[in-house]
PDB file of N, CA and C in Angstrom:
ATOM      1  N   UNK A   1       9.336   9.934 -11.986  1.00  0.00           N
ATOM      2  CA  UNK A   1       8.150   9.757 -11.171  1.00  0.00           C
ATOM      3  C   UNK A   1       7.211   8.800 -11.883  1.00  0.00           C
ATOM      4  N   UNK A   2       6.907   7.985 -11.329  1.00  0.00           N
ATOM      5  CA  UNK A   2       5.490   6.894 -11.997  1.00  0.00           C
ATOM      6  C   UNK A   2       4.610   7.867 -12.200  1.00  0.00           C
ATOM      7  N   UNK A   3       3.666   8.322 -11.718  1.00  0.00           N
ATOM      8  CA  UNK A   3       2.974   8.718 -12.231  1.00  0.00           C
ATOM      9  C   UNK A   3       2.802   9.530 -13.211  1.00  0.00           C
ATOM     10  N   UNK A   4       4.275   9.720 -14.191  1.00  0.00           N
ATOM     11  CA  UNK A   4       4.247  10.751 -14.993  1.00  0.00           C
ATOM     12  C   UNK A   4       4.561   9.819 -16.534  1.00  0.00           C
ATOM     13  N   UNK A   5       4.792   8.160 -16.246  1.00  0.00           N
ATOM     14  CA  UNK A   5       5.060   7.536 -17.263  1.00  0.00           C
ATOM     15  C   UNK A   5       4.156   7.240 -17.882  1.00  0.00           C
ATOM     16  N   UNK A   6       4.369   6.617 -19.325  1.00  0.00           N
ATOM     17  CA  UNK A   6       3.462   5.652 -20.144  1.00  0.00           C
ATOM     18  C   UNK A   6       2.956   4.550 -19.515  1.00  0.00           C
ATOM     19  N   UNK A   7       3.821   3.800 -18.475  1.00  0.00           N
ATOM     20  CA  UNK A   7       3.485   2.707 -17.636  1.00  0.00           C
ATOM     21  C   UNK A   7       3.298   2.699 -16.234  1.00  0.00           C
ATOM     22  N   UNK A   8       1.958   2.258 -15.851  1.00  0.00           N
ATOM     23  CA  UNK A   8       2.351   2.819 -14.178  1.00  0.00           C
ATOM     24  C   UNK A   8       2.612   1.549 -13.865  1.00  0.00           C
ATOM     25  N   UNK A   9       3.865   1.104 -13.191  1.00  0.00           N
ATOM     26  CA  UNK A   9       3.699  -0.522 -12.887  1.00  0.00           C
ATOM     27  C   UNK A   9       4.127  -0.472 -11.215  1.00  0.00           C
ATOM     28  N   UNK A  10       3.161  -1.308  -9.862  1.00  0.00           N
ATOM     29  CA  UNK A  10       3.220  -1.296  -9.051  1.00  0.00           C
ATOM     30  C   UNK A  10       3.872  -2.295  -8.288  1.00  0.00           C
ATOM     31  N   UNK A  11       4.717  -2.247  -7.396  1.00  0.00           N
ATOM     32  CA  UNK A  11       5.268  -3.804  -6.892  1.00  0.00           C
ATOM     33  C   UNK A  11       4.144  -4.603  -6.018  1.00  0.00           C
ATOM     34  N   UNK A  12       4.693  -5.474  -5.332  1.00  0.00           N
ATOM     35  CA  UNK A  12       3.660  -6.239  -4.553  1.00  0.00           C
ATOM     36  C   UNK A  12       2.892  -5.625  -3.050  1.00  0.00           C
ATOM     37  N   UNK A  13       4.231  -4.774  -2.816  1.00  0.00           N
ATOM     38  CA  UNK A  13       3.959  -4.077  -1.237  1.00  0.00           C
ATOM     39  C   UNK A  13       2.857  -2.458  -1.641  1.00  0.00           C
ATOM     40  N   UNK A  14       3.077  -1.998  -3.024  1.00  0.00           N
ATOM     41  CA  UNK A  14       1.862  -1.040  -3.263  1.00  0.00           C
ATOM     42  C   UNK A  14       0.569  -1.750  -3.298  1.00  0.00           C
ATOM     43  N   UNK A  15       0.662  -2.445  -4.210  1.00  0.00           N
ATOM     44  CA  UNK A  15      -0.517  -3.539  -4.773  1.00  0.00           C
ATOM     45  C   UNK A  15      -1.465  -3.902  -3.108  1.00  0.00           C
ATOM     46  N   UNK A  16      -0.527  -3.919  -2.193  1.00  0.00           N
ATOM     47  CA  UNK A  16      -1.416  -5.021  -1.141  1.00  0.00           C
ATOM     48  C   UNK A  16      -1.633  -3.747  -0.011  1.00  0.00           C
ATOM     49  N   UNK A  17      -0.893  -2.350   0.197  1.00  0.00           N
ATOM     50  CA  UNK A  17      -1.291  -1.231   0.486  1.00  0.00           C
ATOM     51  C   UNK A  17      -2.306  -0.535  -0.261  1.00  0.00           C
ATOM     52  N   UNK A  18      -2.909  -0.715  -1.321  1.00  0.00           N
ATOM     53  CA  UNK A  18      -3.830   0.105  -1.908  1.00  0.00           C
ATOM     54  C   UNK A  18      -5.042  -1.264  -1.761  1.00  0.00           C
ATOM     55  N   UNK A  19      -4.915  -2.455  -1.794  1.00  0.00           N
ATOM     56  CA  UNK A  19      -5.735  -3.096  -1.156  1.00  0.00           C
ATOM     57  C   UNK A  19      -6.327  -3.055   0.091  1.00  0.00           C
ATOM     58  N   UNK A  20      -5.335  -3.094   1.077  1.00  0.00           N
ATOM     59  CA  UNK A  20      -5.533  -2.850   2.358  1.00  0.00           C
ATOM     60  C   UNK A  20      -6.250  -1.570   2.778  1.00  0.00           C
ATOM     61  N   UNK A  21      -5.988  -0.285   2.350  1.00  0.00           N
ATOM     62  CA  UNK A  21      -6.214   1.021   2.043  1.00  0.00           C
ATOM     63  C   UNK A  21      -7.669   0.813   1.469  1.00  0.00           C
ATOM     64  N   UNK A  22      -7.899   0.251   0.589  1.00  0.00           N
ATOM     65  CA  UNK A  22      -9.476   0.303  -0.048  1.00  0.00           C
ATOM     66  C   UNK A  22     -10.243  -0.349   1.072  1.00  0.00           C
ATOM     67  N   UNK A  23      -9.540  -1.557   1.725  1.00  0.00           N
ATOM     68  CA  UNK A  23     -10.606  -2.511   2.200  1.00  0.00           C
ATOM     69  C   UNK A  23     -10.996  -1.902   3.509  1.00  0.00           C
ATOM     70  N   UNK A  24      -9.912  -0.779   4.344  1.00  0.00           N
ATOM     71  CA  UNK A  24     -10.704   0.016   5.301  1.00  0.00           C
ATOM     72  C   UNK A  24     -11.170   0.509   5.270  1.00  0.00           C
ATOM     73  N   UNK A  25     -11.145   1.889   4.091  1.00  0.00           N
ATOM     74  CA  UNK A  25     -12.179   2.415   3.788  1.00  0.00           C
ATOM     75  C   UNK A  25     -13.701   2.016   3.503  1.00  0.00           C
ATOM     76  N   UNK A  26     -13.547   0.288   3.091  1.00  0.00           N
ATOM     77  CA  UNK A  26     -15.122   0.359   2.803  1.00  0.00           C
ATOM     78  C   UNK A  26     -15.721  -0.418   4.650  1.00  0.00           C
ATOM     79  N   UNK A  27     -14.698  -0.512   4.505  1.00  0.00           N
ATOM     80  CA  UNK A  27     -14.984  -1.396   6.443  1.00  0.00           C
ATOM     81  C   UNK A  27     -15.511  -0.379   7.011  1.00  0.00           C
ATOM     82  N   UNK A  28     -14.813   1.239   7.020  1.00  0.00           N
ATOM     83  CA  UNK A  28     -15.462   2.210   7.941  1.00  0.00           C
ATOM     84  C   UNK A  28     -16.346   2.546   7.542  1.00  0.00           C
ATOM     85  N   UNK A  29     -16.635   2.742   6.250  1.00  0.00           N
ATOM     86  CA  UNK A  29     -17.684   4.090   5.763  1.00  0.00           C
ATOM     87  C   UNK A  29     -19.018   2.606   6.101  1.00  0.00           C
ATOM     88  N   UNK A  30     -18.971   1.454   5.770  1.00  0.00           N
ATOM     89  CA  UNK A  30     -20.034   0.386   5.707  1.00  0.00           C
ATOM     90  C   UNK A  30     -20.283  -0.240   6.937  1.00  0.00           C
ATOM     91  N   UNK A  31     -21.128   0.030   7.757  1.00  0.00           N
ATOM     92  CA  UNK A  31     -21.071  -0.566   8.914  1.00  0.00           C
ATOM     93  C   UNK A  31     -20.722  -2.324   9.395  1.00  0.00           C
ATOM     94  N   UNK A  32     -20.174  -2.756   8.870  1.00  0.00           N
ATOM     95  CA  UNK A  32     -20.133  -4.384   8.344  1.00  0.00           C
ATOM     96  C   UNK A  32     -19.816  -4.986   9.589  1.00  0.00           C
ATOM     97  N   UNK A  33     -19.063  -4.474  10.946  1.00  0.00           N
ATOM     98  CA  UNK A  33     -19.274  -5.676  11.977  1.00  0.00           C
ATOM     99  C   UNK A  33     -19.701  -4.999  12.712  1.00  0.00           C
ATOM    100  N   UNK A  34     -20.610  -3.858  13.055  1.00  0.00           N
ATOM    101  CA  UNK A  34     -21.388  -3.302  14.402  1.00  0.00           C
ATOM    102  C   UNK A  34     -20.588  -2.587  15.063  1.00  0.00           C
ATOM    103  N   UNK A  35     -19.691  -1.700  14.978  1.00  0.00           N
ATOM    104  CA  UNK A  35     -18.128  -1.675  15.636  1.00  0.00           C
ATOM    105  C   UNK A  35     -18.557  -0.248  16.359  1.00  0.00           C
ATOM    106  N   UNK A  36     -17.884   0.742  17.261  1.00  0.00           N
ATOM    107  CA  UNK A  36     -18.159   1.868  17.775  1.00  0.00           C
ATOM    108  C   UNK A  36     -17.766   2.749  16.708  1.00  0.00           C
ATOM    109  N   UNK A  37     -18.939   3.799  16.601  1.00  0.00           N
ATOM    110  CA  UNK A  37     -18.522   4.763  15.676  1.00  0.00           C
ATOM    111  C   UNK A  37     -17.570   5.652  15.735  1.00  0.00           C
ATOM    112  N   UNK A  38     -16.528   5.726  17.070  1.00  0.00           N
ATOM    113  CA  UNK A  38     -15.449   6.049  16.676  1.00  0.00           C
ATOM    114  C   UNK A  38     -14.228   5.161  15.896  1.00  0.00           C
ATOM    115  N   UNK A  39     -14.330   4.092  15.907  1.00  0.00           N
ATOM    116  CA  UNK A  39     -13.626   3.083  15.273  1.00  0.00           C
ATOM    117  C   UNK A  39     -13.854   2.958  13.542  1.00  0.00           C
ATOM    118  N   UNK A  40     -14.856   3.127  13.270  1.00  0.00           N
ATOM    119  CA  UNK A  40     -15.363   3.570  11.825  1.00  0.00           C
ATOM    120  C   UNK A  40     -14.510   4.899  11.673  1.00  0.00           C
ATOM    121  N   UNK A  41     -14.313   5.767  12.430  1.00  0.00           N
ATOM    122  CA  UNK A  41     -13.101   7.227  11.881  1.00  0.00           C
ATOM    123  C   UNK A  41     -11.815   6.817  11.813  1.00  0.00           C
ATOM    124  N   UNK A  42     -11.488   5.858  12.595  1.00  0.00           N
ATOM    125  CA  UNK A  42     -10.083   5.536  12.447  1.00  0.00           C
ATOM    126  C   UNK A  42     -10.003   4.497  11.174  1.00  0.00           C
ATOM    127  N   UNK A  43     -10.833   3.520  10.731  1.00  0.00           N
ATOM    128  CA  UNK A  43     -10.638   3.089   9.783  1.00  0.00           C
ATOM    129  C   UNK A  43     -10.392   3.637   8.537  1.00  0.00           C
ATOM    130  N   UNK A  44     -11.221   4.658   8.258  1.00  0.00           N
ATOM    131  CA  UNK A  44     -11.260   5.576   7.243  1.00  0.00           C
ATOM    132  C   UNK A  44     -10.286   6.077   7.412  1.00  0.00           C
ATOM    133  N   UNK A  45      -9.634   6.588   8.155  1.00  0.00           N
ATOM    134  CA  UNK A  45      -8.301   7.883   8.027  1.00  0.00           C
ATOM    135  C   UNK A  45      -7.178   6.766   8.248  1.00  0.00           C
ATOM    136  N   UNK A  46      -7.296   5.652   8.516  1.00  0.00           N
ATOM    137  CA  UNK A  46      -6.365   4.289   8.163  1.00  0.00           C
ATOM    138  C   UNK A  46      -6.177   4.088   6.242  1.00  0.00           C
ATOM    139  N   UNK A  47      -7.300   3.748   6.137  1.00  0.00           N
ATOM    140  CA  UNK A  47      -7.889   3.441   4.776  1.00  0.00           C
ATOM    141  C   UNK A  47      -7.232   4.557   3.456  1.00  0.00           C
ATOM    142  N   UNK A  48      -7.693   5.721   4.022  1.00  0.00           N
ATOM    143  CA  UNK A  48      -7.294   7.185   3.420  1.00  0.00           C
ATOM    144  C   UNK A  48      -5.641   7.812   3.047  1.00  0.00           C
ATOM    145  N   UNK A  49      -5.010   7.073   4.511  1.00  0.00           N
ATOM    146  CA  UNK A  49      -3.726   6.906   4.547  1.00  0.00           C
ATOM    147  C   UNK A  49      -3.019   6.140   3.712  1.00  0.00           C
ATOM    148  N   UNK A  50      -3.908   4.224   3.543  1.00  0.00           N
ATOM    149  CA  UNK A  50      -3.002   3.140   2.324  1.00  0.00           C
ATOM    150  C   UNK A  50      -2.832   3.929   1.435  1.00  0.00           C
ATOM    151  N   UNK A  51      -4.540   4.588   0.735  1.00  0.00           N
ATOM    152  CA  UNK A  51      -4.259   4.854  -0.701  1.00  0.00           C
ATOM    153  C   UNK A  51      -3.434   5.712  -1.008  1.00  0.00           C
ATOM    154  N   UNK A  52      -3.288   7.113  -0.210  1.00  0.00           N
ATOM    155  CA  UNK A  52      -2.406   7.927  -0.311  1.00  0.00           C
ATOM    156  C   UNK A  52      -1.158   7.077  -0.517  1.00  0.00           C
ATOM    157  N   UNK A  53      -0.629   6.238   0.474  1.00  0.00           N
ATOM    158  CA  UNK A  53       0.763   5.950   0.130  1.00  0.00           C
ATOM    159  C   UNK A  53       1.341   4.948  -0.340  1.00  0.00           C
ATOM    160  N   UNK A  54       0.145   4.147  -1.316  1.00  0.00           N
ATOM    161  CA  UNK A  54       0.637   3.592  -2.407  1.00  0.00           C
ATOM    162  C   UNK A  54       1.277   3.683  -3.074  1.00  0.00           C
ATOM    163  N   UNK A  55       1.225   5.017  -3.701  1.00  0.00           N
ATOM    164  CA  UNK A  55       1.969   5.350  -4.814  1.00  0.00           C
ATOM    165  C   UNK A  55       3.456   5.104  -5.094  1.00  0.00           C
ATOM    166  N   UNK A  56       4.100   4.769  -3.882  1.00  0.00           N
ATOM    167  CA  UNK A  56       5.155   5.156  -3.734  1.00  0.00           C
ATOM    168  C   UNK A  56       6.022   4.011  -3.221  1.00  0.00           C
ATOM    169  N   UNK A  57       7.013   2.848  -3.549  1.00  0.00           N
ATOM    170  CA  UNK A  57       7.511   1.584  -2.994  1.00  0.00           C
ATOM    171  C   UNK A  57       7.487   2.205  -1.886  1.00  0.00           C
ATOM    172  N   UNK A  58       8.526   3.314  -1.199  1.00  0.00           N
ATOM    173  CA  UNK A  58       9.029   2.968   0.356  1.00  0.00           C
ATOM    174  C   UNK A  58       7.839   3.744   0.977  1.00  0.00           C
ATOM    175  N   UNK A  59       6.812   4.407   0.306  1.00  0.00           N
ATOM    176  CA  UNK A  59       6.044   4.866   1.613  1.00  0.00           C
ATOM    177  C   UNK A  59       4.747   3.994   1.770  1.00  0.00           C
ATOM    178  N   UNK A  60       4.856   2.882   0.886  1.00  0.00           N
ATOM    179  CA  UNK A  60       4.059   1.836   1.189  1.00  0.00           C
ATOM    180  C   UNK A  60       4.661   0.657   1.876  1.00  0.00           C
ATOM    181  N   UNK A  61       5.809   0.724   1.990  1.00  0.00           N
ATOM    182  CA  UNK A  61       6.590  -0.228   3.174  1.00  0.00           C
ATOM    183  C   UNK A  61       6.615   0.592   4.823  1.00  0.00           C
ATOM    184  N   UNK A  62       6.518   1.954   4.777  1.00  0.00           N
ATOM    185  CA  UNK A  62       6.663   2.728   5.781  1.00  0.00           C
ATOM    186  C   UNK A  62       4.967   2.220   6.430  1.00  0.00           C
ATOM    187  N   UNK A  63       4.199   2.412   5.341  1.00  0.00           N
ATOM    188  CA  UNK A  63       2.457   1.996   5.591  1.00  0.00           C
ATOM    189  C   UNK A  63       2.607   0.297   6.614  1.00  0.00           C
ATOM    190  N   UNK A  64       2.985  -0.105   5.916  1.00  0.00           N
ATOM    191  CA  UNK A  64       2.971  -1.331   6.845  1.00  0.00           C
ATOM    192  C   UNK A  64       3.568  -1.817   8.225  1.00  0.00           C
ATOM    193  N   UNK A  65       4.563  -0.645   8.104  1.00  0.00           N
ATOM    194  CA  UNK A  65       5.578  -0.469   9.528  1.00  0.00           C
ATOM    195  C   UNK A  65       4.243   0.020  10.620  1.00  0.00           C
ATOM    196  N   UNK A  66       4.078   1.163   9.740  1.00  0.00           N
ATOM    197  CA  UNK A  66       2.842   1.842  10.903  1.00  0.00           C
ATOM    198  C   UNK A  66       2.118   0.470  11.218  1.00  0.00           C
ATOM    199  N   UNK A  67       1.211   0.238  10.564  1.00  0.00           N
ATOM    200  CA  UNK A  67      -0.134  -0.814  10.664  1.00  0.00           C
ATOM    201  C   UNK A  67       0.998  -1.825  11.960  1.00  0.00           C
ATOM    202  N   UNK A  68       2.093  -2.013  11.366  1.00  0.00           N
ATOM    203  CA  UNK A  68       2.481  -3.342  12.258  1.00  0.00           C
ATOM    204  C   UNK A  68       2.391  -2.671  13.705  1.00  0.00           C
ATOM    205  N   UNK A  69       3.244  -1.604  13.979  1.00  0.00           N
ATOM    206  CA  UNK A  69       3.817  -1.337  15.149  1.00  0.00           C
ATOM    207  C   UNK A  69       2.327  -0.721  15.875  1.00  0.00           C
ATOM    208  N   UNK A  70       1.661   0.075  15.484  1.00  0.00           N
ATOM    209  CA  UNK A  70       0.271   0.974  15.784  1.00  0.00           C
ATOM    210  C   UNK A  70      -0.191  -0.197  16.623  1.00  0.00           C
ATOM    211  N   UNK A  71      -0.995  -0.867  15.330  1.00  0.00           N
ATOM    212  CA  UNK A  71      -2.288  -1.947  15.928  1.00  0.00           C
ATOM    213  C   UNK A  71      -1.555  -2.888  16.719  1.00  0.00           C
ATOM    214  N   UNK A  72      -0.379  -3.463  16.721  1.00  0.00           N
ATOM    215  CA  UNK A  72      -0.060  -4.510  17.252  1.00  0.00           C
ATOM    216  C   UNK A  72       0.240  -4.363  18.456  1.00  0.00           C
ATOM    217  N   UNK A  73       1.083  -3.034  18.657  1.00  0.00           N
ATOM    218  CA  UNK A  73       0.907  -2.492  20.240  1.00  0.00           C
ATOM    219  C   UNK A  73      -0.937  -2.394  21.194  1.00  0.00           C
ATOM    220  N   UNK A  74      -1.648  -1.769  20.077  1.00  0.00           N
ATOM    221  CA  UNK A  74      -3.027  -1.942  20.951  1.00  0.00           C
ATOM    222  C   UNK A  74      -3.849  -3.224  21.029  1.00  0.00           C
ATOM    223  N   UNK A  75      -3.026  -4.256  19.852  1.00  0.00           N
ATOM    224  CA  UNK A  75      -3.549  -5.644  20.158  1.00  0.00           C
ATOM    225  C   UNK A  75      -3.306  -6.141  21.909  1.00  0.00           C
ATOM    226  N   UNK A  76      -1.548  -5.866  21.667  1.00  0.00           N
ATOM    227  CA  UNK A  76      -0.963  -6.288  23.108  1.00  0.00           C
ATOM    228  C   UNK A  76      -1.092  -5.942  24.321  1.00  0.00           C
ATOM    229  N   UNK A  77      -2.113  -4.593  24.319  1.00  0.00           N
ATOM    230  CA  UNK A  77      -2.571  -3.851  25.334  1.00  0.00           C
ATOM    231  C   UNK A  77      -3.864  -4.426  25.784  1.00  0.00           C
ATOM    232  N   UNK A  78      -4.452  -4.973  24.812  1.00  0.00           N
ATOM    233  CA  UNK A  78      -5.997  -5.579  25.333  1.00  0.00           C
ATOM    234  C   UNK A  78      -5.849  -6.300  26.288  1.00  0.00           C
ATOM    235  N   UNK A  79      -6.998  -6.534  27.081  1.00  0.00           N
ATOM    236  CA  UNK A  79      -7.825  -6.873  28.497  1.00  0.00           C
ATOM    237  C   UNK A  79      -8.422  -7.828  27.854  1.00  0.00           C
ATOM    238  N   UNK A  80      -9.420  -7.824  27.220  1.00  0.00           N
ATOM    239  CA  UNK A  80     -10.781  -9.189  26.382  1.00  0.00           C
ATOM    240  C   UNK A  80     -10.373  -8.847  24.929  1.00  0.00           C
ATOM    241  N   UNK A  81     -11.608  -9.892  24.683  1.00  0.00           N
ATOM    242  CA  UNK A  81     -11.483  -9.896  23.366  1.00  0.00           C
ATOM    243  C   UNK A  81     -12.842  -9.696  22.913  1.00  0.00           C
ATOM    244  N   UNK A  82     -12.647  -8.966  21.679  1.00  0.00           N
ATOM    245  CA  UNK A  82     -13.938  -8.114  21.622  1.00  0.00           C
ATOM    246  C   UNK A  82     -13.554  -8.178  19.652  1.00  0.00           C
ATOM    247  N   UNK A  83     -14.578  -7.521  18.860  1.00  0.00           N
ATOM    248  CA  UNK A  83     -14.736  -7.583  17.807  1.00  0.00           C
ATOM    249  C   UNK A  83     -13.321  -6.442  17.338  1.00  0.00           C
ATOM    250  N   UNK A  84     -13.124  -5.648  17.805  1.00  0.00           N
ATOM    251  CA  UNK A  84     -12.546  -4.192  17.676  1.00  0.00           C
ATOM    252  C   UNK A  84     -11.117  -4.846  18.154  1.00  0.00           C
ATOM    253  N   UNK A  85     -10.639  -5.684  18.857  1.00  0.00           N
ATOM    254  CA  UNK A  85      -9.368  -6.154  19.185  1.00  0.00           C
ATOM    255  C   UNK A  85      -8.934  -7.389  18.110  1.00  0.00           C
ATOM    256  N   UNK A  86     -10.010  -7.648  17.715  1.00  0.00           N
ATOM    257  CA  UNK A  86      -9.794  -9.190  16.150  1.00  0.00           C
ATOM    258  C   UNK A  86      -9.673  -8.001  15.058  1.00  0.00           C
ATOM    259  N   UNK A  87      -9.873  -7.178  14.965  1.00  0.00           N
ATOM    260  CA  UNK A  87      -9.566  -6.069  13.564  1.00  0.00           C
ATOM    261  C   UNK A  87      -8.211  -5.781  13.959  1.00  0.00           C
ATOM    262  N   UNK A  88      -7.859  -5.417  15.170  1.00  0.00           N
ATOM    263  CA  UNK A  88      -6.878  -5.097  15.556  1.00  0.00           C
ATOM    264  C   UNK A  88      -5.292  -5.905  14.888  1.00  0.00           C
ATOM    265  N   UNK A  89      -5.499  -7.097  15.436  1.00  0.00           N
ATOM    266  CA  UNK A  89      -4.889  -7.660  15.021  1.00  0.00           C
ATOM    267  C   UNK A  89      -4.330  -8.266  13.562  1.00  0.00           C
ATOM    268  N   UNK A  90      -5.739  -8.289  13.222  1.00  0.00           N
ATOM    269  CA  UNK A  90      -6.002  -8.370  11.372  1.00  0.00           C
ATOM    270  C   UNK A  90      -5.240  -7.441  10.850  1.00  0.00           C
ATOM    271  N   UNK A  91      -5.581  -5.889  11.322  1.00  0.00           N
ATOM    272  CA  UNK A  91      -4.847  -4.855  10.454  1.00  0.00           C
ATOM    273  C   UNK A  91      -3.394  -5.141  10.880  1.00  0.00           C
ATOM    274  N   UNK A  92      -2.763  -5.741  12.256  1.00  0.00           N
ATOM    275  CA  UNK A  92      -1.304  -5.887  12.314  1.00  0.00           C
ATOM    276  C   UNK A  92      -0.902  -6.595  11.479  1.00  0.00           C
ATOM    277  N   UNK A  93      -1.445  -7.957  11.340  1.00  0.00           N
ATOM    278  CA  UNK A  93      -0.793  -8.650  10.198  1.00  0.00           C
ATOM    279  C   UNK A  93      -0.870  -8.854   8.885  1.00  0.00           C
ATOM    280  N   UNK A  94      -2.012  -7.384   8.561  1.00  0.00           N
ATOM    281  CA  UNK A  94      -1.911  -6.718   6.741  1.00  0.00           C
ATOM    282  C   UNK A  94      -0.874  -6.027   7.074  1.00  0.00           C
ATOM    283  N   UNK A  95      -0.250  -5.427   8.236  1.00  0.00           N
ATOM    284  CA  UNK A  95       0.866  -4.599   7.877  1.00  0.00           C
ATOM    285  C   UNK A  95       2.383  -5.160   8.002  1.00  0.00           C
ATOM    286  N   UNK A  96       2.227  -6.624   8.566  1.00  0.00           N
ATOM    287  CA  UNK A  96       3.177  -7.156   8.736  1.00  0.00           C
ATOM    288  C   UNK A  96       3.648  -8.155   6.771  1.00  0.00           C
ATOM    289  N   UNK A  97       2.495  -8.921   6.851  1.00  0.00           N
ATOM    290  CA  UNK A  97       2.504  -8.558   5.381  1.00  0.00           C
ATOM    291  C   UNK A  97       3.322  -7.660   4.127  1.00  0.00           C
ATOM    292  N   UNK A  98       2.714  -7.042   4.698  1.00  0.00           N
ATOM    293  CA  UNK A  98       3.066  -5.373   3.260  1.00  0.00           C
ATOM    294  C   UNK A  98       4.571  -5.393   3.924  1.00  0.00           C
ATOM    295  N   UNK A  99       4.983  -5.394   4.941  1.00  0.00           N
ATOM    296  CA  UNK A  99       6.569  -4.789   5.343  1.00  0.00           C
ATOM    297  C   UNK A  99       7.141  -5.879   4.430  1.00  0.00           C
ATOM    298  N   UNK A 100       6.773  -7.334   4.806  1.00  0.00           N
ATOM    299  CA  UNK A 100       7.462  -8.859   4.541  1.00  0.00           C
ATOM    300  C   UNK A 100       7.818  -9.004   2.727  1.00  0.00           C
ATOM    301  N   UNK A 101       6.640  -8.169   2.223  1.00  0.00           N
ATOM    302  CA  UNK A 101       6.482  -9.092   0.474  1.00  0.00           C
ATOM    303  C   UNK A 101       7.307  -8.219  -0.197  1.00  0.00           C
ATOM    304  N   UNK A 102       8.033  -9.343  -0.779  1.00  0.00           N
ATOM    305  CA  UNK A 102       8.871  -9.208  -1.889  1.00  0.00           C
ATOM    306  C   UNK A 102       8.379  -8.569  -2.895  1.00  0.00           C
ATOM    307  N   UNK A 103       8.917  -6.969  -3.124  1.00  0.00           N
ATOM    308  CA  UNK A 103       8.597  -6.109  -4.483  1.00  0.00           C
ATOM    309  C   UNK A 103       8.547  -7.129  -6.092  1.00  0.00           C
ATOM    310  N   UNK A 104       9.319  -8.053  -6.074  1.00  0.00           N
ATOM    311  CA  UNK A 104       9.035  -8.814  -7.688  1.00  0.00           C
ATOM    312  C   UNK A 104      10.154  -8.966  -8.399  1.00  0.00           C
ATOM    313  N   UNK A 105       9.605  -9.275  -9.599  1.00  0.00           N
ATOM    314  CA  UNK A 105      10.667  -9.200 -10.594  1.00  0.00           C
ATOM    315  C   UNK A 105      11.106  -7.660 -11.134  1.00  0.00           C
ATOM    316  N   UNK A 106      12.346  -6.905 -11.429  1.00  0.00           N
ATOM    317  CA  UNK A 106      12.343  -5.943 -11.884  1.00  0.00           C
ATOM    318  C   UNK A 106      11.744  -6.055 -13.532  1.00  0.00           C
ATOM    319  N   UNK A 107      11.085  -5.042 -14.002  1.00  0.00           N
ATOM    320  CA  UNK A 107      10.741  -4.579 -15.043  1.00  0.00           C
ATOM    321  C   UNK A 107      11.057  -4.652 -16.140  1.00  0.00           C
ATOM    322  N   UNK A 108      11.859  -5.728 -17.046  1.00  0.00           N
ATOM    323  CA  UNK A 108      12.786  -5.358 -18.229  1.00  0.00           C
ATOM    324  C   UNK A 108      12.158  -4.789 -19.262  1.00  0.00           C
ATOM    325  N   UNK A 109      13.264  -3.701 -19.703  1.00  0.00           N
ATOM    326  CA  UNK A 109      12.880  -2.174 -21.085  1.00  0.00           C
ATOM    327  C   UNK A 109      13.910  -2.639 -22.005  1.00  0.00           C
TER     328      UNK A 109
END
């Protein structure tokens, strides 16, 4: 288990899930584009969700599956375009992202 080593070392798809994960959280809890305050709960329990599943290569590739398939379906459902449908899309393609990036070089011990 990583978290039980001397080294915690993260690949690229944790790294950009615990990014993504931080950056909703401060999107919801901070009112930063005027958005409906139910949309601020989903960010957060979006947000709450990256960090949780950072930890972990495949459940931070699973993180990005969600983000892709979730938001991108309610992108494709929109009528106008509105501030709350441009996040929409944003969060599809942080999760399209995170599915796409190459974990790295392995580790040499």
């Amino acid at each position: 288990m990583a978290l039980l080593s001397d080294e915690l070392q993260f690949t690229r798809p944790q790294i950009l899930t615990l990014s993504a994960g931080l950056l909703q959280l401060a999107f919801g809890w901070f009112d930063v584009f005027g958005l409906d305050p139910d949309y601020h709960v989903i960010q957060i329990g979006v947000g709450a969700l990256g960090v949780a599943m950072a930890w972990r290569h495949d459940l931070a590739r699973m993180y990005g599956l969600l983000l892709l398939i979730s938001f991108g379906m309610l992108a494709f459902s929109l009528d106008d375009v509105t501030t709350e449908s441009f996040l929409e899309v944003r969060t599809a393609l942080i999760g399209l992202v995170i599915t796409l990036a190459r974990p790295g070089k392995a580790a040499g011990k």
